[in-house]
N, C-alpha and C. Protein backbone atom coordinates (compact mmCIF):
# COMPACT_ATOMS: atom_id res chain seq x y z
N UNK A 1 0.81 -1.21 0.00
CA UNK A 1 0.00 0.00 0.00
C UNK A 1 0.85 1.27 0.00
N UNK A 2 1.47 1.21 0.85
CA UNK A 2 2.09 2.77 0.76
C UNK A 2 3.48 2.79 -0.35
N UNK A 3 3.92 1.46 -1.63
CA UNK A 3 4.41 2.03 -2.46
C UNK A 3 3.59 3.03 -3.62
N UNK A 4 2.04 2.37 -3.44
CA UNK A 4 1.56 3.44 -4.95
C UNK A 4 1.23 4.75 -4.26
N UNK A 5 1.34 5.08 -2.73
CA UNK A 5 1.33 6.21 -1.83
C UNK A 5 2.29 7.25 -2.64
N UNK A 6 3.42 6.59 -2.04
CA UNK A 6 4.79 7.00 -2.34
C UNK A 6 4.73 7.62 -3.79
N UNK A 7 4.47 6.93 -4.40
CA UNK A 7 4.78 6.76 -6.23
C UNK A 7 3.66 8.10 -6.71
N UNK A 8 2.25 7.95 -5.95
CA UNK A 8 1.78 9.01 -6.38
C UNK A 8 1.99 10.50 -5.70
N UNK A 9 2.87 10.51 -4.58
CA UNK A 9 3.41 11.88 -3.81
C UNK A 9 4.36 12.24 -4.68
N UNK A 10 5.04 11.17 -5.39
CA UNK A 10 6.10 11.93 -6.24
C UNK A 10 5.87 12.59 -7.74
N UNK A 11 4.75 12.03 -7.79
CA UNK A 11 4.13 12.27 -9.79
C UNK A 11 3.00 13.58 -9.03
N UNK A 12 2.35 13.72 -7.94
CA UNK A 12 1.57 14.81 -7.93
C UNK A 12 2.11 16.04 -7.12
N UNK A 13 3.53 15.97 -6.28
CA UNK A 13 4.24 17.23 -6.37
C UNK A 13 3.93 18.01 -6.56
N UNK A 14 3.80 19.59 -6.17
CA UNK A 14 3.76 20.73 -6.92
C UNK A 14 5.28 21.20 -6.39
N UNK A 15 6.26 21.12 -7.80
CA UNK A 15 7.61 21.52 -7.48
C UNK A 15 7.49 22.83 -7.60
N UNK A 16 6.61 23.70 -7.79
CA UNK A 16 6.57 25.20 -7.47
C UNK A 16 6.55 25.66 -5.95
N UNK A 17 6.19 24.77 -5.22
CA UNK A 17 6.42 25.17 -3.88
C UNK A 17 7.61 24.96 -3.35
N UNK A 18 8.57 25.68 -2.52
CA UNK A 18 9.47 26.06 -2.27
C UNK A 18 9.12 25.65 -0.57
N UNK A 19 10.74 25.08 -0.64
CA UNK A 19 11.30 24.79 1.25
C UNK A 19 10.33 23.78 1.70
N UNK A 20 9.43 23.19 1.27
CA UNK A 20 9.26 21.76 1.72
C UNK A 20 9.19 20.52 0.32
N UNK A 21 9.08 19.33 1.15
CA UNK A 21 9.08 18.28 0.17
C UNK A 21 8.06 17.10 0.82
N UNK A 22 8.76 15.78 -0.11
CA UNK A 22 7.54 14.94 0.25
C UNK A 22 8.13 14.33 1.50
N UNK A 23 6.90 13.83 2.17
CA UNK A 23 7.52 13.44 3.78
C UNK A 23 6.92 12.08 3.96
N UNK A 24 7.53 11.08 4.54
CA UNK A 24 6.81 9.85 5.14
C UNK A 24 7.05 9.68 6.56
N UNK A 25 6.48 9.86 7.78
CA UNK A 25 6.21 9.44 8.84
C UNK A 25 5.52 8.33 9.60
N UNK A 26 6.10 7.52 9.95
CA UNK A 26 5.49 6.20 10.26
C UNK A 26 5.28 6.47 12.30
N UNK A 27 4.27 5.79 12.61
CA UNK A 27 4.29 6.00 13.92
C UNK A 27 3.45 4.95 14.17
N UNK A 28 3.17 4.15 15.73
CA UNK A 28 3.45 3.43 16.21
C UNK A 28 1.26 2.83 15.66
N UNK A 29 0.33 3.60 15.39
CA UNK A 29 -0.70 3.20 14.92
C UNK A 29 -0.97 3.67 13.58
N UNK A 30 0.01 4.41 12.98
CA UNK A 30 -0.45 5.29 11.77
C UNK A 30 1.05 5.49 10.49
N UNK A 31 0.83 5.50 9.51
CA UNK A 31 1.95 6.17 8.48
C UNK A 31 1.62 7.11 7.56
N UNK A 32 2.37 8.33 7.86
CA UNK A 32 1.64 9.45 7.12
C UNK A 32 2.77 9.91 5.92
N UNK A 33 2.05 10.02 4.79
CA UNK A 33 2.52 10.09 3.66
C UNK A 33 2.13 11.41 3.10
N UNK A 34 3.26 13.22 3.55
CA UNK A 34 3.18 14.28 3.08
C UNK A 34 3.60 14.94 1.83
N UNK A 35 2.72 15.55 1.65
CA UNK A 35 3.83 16.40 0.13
C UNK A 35 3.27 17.68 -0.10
N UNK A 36 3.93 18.66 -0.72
CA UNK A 36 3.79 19.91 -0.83
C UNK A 36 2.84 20.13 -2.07
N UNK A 37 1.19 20.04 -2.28
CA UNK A 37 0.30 20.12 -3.09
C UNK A 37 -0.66 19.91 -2.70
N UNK A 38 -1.57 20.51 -3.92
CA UNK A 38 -3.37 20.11 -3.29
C UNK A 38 -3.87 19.45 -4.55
N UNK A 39 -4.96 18.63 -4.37
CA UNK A 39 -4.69 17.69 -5.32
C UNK A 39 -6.05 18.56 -6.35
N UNK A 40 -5.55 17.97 -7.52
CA UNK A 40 -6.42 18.70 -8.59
C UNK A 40 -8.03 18.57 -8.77
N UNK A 41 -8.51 17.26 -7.95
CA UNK A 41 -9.44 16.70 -7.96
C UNK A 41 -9.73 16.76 -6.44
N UNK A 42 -11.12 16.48 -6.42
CA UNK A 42 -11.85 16.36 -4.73
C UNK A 42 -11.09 15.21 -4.03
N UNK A 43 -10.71 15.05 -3.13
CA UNK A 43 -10.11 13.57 -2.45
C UNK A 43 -11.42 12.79 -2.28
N UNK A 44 -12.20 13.31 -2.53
CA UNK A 44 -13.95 12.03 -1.51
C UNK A 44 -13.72 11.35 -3.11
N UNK A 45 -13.22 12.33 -4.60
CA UNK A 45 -13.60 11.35 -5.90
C UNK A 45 -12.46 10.18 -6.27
N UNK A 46 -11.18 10.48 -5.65
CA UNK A 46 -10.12 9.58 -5.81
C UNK A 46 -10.38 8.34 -6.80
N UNK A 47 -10.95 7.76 -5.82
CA UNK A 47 -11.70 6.26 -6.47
C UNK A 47 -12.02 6.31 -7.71
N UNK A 48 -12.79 7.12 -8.14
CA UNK A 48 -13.76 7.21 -9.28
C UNK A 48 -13.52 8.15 -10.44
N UNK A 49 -12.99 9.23 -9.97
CA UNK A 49 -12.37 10.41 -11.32
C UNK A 49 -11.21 9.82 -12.02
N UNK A 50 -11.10 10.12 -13.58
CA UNK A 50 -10.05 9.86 -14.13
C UNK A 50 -8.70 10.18 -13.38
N UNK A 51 -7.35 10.24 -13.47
CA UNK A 51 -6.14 10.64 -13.27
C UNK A 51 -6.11 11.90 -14.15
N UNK A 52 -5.53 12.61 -13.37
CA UNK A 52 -4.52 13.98 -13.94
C UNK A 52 -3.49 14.07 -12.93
N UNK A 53 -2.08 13.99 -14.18
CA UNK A 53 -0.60 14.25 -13.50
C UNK A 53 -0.45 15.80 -13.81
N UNK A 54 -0.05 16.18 -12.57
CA UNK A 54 1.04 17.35 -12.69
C UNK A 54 2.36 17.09 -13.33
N UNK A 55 2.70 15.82 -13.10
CA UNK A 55 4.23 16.29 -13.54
C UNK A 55 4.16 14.61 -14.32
N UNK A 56 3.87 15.02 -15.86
CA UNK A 56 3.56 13.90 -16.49
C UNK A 56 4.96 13.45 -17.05
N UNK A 57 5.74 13.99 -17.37
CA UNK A 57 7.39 13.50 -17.64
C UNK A 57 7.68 12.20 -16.81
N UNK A 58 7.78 12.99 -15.45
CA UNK A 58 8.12 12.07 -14.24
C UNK A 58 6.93 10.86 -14.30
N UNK A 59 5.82 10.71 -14.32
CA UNK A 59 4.76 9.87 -14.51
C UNK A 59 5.28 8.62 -15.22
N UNK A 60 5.42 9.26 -16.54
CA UNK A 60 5.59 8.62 -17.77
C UNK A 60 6.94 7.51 -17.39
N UNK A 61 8.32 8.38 -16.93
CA UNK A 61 9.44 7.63 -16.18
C UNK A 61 9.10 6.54 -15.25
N UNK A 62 8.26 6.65 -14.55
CA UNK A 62 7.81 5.77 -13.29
C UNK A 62 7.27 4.32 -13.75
N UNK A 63 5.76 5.24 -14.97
CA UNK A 63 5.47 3.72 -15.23
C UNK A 63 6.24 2.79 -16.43
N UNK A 64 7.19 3.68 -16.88
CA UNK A 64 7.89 2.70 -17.87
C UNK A 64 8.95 1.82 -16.84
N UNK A 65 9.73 2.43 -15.97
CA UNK A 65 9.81 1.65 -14.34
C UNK A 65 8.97 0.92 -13.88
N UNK A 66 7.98 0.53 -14.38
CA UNK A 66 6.58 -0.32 -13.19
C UNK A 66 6.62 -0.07 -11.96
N UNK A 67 6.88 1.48 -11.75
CA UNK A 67 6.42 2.03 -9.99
C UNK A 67 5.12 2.26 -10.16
N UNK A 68 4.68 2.42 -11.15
CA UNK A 68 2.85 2.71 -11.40
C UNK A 68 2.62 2.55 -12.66
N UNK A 69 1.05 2.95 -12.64
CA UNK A 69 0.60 2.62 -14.08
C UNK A 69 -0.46 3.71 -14.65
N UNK A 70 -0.66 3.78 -15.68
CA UNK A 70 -1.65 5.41 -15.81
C UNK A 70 -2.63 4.72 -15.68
N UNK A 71 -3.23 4.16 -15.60
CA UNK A 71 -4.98 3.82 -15.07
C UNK A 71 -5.26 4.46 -14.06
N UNK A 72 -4.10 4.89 -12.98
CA UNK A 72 -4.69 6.04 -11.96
C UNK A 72 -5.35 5.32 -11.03
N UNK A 73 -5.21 4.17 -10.45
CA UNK A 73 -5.81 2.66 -10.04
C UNK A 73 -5.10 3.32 -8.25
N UNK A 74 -4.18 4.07 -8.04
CA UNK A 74 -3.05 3.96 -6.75
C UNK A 74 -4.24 3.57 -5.46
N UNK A 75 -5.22 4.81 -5.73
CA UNK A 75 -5.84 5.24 -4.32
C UNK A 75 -6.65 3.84 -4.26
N UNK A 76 -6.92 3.72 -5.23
CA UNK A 76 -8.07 2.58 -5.63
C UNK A 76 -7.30 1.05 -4.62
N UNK A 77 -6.17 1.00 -5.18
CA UNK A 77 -5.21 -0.22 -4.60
C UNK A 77 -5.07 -0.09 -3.32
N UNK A 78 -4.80 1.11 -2.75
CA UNK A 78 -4.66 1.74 -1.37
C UNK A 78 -6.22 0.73 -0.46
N UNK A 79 -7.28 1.50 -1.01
CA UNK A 79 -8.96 1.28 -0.06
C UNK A 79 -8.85 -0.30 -0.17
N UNK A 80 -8.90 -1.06 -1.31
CA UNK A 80 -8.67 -2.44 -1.68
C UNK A 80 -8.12 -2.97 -0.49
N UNK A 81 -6.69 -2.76 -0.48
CA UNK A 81 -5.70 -4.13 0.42
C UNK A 81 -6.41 -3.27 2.04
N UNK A 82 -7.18 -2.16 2.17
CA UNK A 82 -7.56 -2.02 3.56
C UNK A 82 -8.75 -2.48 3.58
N UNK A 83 -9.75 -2.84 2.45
CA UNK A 83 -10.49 -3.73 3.09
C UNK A 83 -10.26 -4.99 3.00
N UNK A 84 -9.33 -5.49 1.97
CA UNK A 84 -8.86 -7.29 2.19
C UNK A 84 -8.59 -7.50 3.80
N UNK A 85 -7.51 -6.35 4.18
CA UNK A 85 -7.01 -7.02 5.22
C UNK A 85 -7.99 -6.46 6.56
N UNK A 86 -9.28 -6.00 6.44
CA UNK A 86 -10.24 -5.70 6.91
C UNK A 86 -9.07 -4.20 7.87
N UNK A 87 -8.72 -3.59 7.37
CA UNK A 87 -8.04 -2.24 8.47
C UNK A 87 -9.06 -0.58 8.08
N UNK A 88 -8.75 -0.18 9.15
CA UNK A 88 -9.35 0.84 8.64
C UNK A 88 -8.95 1.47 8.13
N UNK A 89 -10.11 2.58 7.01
CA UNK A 89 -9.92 3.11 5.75
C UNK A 89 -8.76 4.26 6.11
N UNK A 90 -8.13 3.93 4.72
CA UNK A 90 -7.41 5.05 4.41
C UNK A 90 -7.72 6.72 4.40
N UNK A 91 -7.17 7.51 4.82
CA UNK A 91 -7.50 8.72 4.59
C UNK A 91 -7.02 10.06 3.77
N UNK A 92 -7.29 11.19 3.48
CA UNK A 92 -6.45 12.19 3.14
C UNK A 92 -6.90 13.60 3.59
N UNK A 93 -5.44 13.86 3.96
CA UNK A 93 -6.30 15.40 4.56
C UNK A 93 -5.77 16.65 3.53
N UNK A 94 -6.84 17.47 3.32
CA UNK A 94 -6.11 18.39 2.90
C UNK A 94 -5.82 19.98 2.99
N UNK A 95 -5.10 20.45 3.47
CA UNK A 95 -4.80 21.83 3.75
C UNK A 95 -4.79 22.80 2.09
N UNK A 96 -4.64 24.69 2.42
CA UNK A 96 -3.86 25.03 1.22
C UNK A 96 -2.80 24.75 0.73
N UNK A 97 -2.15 24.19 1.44
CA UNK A 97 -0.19 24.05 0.56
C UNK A 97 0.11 22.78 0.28
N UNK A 98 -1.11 21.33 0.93
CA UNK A 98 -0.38 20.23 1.27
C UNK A 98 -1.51 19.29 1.54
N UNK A 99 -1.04 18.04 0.80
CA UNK A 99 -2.31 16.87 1.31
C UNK A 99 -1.25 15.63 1.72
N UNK A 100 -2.17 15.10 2.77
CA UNK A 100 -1.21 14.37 3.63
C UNK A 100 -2.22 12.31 3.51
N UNK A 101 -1.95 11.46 2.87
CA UNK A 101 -2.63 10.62 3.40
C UNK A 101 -1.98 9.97 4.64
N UNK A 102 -3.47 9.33 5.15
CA UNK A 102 -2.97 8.09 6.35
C UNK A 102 -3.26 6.91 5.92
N UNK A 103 -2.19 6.09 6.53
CA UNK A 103 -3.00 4.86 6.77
C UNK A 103 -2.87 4.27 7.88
N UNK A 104 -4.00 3.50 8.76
CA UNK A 104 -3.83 3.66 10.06
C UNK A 104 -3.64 2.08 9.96
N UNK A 105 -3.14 1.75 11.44
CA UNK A 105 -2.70 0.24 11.87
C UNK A 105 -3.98 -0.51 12.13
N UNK A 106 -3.89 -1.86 12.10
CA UNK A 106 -5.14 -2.63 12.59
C UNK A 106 -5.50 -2.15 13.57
N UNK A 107 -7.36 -2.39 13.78
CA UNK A 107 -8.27 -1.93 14.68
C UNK A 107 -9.34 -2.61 14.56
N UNK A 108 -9.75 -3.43 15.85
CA UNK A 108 -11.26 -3.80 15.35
C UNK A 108 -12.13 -2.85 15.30
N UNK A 109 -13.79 -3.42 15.02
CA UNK A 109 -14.13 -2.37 14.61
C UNK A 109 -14.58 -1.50 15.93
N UNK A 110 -14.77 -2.02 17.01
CA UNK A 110 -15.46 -1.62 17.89
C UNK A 110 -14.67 -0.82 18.75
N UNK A 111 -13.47 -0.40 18.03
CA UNK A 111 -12.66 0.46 18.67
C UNK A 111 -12.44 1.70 17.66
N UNK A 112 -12.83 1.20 16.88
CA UNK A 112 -12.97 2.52 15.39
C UNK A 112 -14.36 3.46 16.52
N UNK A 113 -13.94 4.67 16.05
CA UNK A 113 -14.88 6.11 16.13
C UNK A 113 -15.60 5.90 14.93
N UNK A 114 -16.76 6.87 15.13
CA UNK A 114 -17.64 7.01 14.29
C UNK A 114 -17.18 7.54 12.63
N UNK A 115 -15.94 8.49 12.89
CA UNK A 115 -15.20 8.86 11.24
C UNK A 115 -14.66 7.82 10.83
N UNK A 116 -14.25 7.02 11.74
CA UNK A 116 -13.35 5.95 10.84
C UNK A 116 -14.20 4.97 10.23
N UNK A 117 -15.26 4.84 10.84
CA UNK A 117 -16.58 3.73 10.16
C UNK A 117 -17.12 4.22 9.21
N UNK A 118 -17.75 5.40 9.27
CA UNK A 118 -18.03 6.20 8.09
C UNK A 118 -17.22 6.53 6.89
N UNK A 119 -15.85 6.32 7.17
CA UNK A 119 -15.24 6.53 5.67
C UNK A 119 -14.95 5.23 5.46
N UNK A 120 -14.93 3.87 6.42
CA UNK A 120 -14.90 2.82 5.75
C UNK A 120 -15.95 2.35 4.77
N UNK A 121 -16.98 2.31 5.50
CA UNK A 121 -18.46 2.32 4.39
C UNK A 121 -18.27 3.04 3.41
N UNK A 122 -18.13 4.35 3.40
CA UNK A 122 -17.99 5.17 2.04
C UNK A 122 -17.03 4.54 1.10
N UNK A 123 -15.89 4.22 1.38
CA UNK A 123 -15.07 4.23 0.44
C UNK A 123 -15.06 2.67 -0.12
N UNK A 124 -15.96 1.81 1.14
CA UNK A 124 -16.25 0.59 0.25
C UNK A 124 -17.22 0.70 -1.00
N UNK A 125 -17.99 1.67 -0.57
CA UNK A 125 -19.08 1.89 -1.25
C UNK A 125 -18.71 2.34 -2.79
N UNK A 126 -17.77 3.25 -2.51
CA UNK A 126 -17.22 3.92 -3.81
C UNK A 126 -16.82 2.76 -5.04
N UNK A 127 -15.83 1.60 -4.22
CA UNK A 127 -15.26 0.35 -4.57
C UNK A 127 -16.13 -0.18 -5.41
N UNK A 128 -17.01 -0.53 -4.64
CA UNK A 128 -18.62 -1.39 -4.88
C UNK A 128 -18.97 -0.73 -6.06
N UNK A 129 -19.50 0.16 -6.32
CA UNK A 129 -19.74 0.96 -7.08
C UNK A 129 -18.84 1.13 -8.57
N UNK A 130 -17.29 1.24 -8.60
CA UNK A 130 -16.70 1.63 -9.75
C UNK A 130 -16.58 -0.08 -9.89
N UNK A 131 -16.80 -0.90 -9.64
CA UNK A 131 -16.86 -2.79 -10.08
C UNK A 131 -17.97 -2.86 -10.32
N UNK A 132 -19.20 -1.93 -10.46
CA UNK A 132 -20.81 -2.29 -11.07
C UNK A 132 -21.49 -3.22 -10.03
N UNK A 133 -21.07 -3.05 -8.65
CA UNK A 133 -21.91 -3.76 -7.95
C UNK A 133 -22.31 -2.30 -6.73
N UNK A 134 -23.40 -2.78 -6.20
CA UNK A 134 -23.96 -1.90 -5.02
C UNK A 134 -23.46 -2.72 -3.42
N UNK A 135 -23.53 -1.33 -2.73
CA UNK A 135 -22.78 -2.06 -1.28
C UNK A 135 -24.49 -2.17 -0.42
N UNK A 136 -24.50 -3.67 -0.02
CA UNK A 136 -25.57 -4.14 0.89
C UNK A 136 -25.21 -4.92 2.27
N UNK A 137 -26.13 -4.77 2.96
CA UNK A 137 -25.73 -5.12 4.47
C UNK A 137 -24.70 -6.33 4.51
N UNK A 138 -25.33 -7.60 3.64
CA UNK A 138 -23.89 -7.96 3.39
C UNK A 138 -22.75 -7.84 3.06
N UNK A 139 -22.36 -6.92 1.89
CA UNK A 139 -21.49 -6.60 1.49
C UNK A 139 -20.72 -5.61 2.98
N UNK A 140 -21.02 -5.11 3.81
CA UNK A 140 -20.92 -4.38 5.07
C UNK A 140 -20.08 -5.04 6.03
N UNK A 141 -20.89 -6.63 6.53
CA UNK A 141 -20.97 -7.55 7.18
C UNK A 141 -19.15 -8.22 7.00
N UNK A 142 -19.47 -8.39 5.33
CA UNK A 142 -18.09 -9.13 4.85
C UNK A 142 -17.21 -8.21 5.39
N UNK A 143 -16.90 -6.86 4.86
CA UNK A 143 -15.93 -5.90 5.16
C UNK A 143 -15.36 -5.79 6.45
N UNK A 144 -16.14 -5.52 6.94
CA UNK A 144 -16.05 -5.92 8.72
C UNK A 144 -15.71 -6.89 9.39
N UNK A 145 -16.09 -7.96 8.78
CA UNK A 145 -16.18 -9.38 9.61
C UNK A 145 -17.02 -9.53 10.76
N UNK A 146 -18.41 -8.80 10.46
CA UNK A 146 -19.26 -9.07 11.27
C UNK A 146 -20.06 -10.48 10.92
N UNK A 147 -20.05 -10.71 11.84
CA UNK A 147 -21.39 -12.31 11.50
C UNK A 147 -22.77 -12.42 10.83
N UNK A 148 -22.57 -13.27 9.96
CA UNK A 148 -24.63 -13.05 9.68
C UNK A 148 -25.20 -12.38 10.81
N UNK A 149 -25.50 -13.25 11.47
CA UNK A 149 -26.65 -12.94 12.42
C UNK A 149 -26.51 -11.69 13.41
N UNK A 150 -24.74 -10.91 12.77
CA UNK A 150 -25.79 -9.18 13.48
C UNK A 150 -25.56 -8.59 12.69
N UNK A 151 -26.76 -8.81 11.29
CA UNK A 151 -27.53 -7.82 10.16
C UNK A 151 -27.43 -6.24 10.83
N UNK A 152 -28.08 -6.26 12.19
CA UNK A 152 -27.87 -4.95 12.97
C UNK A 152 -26.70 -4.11 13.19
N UNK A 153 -26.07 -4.58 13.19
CA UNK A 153 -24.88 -3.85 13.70
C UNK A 153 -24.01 -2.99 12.01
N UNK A 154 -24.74 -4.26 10.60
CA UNK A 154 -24.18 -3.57 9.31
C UNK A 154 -25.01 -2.50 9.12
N UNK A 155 -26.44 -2.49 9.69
CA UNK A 155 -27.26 -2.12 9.32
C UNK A 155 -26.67 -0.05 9.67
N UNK A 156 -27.12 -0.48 11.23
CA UNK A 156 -26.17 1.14 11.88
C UNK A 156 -24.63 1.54 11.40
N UNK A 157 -23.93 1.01 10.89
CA UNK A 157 -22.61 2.22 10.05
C UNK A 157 -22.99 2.10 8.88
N UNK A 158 -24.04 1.37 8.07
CA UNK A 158 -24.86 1.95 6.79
C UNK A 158 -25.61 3.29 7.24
N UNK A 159 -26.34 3.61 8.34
CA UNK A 159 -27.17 4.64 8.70
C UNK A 159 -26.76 5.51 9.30
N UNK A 160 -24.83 5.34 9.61
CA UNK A 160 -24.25 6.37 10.30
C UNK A 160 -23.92 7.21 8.82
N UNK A 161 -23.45 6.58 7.50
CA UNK A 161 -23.07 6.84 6.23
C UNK A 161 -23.99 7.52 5.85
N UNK A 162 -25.08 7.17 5.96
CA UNK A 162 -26.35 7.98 5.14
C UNK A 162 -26.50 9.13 5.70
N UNK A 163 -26.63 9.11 7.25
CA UNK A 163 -26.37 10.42 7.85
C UNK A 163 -25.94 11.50 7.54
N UNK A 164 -24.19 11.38 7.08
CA UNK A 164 -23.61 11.79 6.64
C UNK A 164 -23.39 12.43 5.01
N UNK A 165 -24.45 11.66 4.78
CA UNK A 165 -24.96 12.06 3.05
C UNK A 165 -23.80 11.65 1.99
N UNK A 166 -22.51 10.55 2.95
CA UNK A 166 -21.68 9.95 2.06
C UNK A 166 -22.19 9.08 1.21
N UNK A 167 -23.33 8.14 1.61
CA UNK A 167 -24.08 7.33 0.42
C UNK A 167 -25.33 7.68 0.23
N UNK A 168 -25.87 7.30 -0.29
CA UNK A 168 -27.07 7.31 -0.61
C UNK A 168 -28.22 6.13 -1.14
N UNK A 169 -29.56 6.02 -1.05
CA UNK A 169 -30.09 4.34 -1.64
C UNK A 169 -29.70 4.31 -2.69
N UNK A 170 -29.48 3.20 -3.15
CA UNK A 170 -29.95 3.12 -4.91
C UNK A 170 -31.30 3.20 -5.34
N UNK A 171 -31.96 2.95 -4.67
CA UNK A 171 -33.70 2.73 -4.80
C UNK A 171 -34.34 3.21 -3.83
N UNK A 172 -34.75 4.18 -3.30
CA UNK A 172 -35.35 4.47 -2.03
C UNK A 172 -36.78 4.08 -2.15
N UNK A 173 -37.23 3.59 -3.16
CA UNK A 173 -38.51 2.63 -3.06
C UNK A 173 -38.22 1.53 -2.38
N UNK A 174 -37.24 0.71 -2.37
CA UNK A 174 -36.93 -0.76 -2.31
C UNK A 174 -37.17 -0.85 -0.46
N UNK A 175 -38.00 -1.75 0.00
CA UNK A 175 -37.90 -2.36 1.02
C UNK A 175 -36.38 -2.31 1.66
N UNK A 176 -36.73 -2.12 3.42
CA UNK A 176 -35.61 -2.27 4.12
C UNK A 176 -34.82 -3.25 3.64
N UNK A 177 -34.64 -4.39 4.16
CA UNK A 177 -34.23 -5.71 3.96
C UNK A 177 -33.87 -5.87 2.03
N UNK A 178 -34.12 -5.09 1.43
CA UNK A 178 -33.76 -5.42 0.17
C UNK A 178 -32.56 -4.20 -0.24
N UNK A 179 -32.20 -3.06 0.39
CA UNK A 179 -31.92 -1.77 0.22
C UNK A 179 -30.63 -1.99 -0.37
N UNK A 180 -30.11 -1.24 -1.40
CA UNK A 180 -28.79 -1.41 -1.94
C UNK A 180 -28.29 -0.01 -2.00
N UNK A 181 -26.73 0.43 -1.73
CA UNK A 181 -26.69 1.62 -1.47
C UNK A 181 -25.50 2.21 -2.77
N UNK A 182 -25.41 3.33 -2.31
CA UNK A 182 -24.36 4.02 -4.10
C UNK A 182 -23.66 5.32 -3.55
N UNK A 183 -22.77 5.24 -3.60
CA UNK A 183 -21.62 6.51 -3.46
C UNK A 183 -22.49 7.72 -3.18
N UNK A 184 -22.41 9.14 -2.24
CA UNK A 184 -23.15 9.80 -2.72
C UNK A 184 -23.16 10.69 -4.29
N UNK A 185 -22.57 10.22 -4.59
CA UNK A 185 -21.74 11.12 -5.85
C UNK A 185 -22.24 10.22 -7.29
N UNK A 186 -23.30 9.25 -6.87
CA UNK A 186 -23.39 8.52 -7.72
C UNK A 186 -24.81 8.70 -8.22
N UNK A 187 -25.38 9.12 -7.55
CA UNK A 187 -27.18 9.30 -7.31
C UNK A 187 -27.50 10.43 -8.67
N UNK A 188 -28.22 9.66 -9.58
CA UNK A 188 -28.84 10.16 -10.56
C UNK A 188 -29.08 11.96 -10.64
């Protein structure tokens, strides 16, 4: 995970900024991956918007290197191996001069805060979504490693998400028990 981090702090650079550079900080629950830019695109679209390089020379160098690839897949690979290995979601923050991702150390879930559940759902959701499938209580359940039988428990960080207006139904006709959900960014 944190080589296509790396790989994309160095291709999205803004070498116009002066007296800082890219930074990696690792610490004892978290590794934070800095660089001097704001990214050209919303961070909530990562997943889903095409790629645009700032510094397409260097790009171009990298993936003829196989440090990356232009499909623009990085962030995408990033959310992926954090929900294989069920961790919580990746993040990015972003200031004026500088966007910083995290990625945080294993956590069950019941020690995750309410942001960290909420951008896990979301960004599964996003997942779900750019593969042509919708995220449902199962699909929730799996991510988590919650058990069938507490439907409830997928049910509430689906309804903490909606809250939040990060997803949205796919069908808001459709029966509880049948409900399939979609990025909010995805909604007709």
């Amino acid at each position: 995970m944190p080589r296509e981090l790396i790989a994309n702090m160095l291709i999205h650079q803004d070498f116009s900024i002066t007296g800082a550079g890219p930074m990696v900080e690792i610490f004892s629950n978290r590794m934070e991956i800095s660089n001097p830019w704001t990214p050209i695109i919303d961070a909530l679209r990562f997943v889903d918007l095409p790629p645009r390089s700032r510094n397409e020379a260097l790009a171009s160098m990298m993936r003829r290197a196989h440090i990356c690839e232009e499909r623009g897949t990085g962030w995408d690979k990033v959310a992926s191996q954090a929900e294989f290995y069920q961790l919580p979601a990746p993040y990015v923050e972003v200031t004026p001069d500088h966007t910083k991702a995290v990625l945080l150390a294993p956590q069950p879930l019941t020690r995750m805060d309410r942001r960290d559940r909420v951008r896990a759902v979301y960004l599964h959701a996003c997942l779900r979504h750019v593969s042509g499938e919708r995220t449902t209580n199962a699909s929730i359940r799996r991510r988590f490693g919650i058990p069938d039988s507490n439907s409830p428990q997928a049910s509430r960080l689906l309804n903490e998400a909606l809250e939040e207006r990060l997803i949205a139904l796919y069908d808001p006709s459709a029966g509880y028990r049948s409900r399939k959900y979609i990025p909010f960014w995805a909604v007709a």
